[in-house]
N, C-alpha and C. Protein backbone atom coordinates (compact mmCIF):
# COMPACT_ATOMS: atom_id res chain seq x y z
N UNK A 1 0.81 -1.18 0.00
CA UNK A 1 0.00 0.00 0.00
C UNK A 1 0.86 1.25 0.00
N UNK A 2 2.31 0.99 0.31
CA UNK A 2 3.03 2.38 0.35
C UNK A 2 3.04 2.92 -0.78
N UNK A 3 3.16 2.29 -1.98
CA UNK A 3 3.22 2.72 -3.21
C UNK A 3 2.02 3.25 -3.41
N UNK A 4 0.88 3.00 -3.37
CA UNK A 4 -0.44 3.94 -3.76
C UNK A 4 -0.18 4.80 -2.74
N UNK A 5 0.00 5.09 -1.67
CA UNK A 5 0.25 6.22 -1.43
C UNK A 5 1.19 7.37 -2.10
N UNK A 6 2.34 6.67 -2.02
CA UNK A 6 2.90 7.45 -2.81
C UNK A 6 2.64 8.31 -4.12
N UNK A 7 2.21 7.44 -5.03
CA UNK A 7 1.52 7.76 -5.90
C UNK A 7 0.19 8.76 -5.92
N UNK A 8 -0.11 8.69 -5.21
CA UNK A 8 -1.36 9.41 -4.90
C UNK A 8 -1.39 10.67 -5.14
N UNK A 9 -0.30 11.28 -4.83
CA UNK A 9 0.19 13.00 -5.10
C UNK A 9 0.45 13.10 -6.56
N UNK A 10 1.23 12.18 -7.26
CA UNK A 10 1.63 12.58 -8.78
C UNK A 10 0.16 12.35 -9.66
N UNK A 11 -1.08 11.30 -9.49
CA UNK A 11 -1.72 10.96 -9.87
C UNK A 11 -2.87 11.54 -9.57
N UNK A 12 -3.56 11.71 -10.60
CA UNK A 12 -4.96 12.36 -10.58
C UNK A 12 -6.10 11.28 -9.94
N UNK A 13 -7.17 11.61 -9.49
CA UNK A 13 -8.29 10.63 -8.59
C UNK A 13 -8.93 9.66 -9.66
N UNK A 14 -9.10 10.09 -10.80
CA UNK A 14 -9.88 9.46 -11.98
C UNK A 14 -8.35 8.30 -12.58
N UNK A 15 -7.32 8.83 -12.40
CA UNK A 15 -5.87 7.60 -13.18
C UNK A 15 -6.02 6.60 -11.75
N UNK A 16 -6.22 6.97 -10.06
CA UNK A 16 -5.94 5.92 -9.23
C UNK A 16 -7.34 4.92 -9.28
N UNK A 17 -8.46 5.67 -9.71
CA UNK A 17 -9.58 5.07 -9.81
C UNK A 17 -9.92 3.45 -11.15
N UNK A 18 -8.96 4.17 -11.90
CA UNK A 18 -8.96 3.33 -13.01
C UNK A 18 -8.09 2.10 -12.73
N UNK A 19 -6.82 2.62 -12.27
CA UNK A 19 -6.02 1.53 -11.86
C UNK A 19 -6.67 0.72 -10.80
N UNK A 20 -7.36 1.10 -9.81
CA UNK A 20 -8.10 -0.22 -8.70
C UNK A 20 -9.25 -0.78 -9.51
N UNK A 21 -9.73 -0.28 -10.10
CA UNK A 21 -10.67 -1.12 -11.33
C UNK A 21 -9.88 -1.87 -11.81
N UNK A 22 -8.82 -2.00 -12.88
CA UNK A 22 -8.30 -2.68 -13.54
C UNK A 22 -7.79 -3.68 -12.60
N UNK A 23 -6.97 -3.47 -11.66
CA UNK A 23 -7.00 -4.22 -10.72
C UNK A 23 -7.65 -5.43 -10.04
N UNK A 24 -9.17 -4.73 -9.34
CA UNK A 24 -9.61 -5.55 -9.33
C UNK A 24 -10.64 -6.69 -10.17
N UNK A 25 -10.68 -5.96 -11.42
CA UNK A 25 -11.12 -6.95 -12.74
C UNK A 25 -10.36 -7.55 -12.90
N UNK A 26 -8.67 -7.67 -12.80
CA UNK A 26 -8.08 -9.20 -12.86
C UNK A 26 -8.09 -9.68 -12.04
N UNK A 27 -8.63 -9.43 -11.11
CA UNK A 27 -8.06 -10.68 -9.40
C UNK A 27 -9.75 -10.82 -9.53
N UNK A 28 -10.99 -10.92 -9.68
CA UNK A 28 -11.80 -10.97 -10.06
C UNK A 28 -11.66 -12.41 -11.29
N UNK A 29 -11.07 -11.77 -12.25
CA UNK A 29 -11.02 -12.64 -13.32
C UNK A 29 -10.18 -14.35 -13.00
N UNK A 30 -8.53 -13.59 -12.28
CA UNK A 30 -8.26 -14.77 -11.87
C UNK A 30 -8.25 -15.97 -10.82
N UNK A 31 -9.44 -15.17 -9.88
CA UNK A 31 -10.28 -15.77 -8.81
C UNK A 31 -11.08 -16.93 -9.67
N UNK A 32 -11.92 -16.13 -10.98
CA UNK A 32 -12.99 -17.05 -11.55
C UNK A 32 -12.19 -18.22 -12.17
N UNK A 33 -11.39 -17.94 -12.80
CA UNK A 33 -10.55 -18.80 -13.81
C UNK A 33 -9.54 -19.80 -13.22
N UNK A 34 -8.74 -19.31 -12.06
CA UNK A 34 -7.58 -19.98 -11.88
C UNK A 34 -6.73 -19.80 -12.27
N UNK A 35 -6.56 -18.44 -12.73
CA UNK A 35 -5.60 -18.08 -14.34
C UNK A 35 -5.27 -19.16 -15.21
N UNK A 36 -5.76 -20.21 -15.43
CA UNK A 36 -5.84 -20.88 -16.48
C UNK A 36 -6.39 -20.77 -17.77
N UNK A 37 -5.52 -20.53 -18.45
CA UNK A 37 -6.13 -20.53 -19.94
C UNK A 37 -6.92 -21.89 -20.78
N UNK A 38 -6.12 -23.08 -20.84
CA UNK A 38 -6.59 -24.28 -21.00
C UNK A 38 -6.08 -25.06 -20.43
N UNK A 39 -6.85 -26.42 -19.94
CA UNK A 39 -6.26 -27.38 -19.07
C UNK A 39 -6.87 -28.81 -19.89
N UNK A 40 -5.72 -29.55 -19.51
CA UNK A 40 -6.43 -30.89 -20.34
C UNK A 40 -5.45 -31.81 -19.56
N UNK A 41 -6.38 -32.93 -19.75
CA UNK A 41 -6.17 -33.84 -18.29
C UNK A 41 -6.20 -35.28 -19.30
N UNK A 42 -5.32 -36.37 -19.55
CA UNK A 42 -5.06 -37.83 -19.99
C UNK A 42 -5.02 -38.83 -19.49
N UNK A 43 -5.66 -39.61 -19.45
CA UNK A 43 -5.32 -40.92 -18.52
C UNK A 43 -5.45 -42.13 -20.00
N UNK A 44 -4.46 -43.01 -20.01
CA UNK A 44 -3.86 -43.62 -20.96
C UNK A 44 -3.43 -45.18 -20.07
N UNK A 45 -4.68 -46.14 -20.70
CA UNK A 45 -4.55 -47.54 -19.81
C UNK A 45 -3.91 -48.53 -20.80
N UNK A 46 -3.23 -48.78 -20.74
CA UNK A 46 -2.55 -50.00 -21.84
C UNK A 46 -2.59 -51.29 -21.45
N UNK A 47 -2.25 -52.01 -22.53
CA UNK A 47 -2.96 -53.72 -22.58
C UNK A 47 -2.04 -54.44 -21.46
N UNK A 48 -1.12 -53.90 -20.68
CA UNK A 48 -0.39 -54.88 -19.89
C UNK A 48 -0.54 -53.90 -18.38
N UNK A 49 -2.00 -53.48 -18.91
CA UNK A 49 -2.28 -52.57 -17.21
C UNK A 49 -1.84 -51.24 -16.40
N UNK A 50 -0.30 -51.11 -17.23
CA UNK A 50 0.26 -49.58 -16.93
C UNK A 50 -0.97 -48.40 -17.38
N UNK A 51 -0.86 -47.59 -16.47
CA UNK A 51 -1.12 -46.31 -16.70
C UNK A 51 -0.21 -45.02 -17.28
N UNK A 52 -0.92 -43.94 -18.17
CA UNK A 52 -0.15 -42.97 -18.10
C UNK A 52 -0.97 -41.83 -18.20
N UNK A 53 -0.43 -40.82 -16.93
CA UNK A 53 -1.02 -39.67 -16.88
C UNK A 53 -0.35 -38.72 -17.03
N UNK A 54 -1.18 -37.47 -18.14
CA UNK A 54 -0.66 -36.43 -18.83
C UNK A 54 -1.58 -35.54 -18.61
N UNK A 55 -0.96 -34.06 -17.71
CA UNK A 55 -1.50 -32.98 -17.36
C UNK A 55 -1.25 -31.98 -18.08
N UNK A 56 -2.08 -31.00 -19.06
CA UNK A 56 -1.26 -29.99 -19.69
C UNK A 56 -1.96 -28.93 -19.27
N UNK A 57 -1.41 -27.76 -18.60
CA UNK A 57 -2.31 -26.52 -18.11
C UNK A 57 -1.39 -25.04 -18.91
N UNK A 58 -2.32 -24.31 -19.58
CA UNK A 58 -1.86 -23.27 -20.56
C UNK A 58 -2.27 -22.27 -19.37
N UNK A 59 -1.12 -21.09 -18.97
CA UNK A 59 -1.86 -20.02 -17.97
C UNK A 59 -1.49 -18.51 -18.88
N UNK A 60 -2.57 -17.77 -18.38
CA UNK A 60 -2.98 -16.88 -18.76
C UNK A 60 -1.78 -15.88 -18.34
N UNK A 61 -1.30 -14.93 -19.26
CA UNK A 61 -0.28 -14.25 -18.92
C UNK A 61 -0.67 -12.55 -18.41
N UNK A 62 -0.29 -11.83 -17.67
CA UNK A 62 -0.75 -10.88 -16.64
C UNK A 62 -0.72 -9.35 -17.69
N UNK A 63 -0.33 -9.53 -19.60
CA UNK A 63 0.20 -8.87 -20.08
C UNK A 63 -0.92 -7.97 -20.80
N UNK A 64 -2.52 -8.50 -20.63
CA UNK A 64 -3.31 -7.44 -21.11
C UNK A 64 -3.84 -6.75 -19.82
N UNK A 65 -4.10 -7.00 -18.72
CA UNK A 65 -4.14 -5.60 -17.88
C UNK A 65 -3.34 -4.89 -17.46
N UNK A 66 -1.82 -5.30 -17.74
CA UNK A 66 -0.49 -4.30 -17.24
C UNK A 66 -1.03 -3.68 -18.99
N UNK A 67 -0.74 -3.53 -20.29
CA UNK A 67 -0.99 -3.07 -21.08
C UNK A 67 -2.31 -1.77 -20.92
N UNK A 68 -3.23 -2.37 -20.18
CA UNK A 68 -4.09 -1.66 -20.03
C UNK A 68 -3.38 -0.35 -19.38
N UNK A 69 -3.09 -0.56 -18.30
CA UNK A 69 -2.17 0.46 -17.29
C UNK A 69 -1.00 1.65 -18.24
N UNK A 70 -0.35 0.61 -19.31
CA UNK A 70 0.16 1.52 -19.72
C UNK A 70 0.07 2.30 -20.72
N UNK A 71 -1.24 2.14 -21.44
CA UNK A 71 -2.39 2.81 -22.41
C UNK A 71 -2.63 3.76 -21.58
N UNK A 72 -2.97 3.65 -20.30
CA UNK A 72 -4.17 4.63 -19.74
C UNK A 72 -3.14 6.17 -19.46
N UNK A 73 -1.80 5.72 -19.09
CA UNK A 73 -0.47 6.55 -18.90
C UNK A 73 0.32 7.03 -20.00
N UNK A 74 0.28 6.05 -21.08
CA UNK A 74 0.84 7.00 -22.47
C UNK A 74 -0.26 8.12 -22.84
N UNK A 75 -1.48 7.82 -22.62
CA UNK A 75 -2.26 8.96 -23.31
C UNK A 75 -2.01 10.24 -22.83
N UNK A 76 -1.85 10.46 -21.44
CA UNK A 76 -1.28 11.53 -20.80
C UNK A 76 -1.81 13.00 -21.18
């Protein structure tokens, strides 16, 4: 929290307002999701009884709401 304070003086009420929105629309988002993008799950039984299990999980990268942030600051 020291940093939003800090910030608080250089930043206008409507730029800190936007940023805790954006904010909390991803922790929101990756509450719902898990930040998982795709997940896929294998189970593979073969004729002499072995198993094989294959987990593949694709995660969602943090790079369109930091983008957002720095749209909202280039426009300036």
């Amino acid at each position: 929290m020291g940093m939003l304070t800090e910030a608080k003086g250089q930043a206008t009420g409507s730029h800190m307002i936007a940023i805790m929105a954006i904010m909390c629309m991803y922790g929101m988002y990756v509450w719902a999701s898990g930040g998982k993008k795709e997940s896929e799950e294998r189970m593979i039984k073969r004729l002499d009884g072995s198993f094989e299990h294959t987990v593949k999980v694709e995660w969602h990268a943090p790079t369109g709401p930091l983008g957002a942030l720095v749209r909202l600051f280039r426009r300036g």
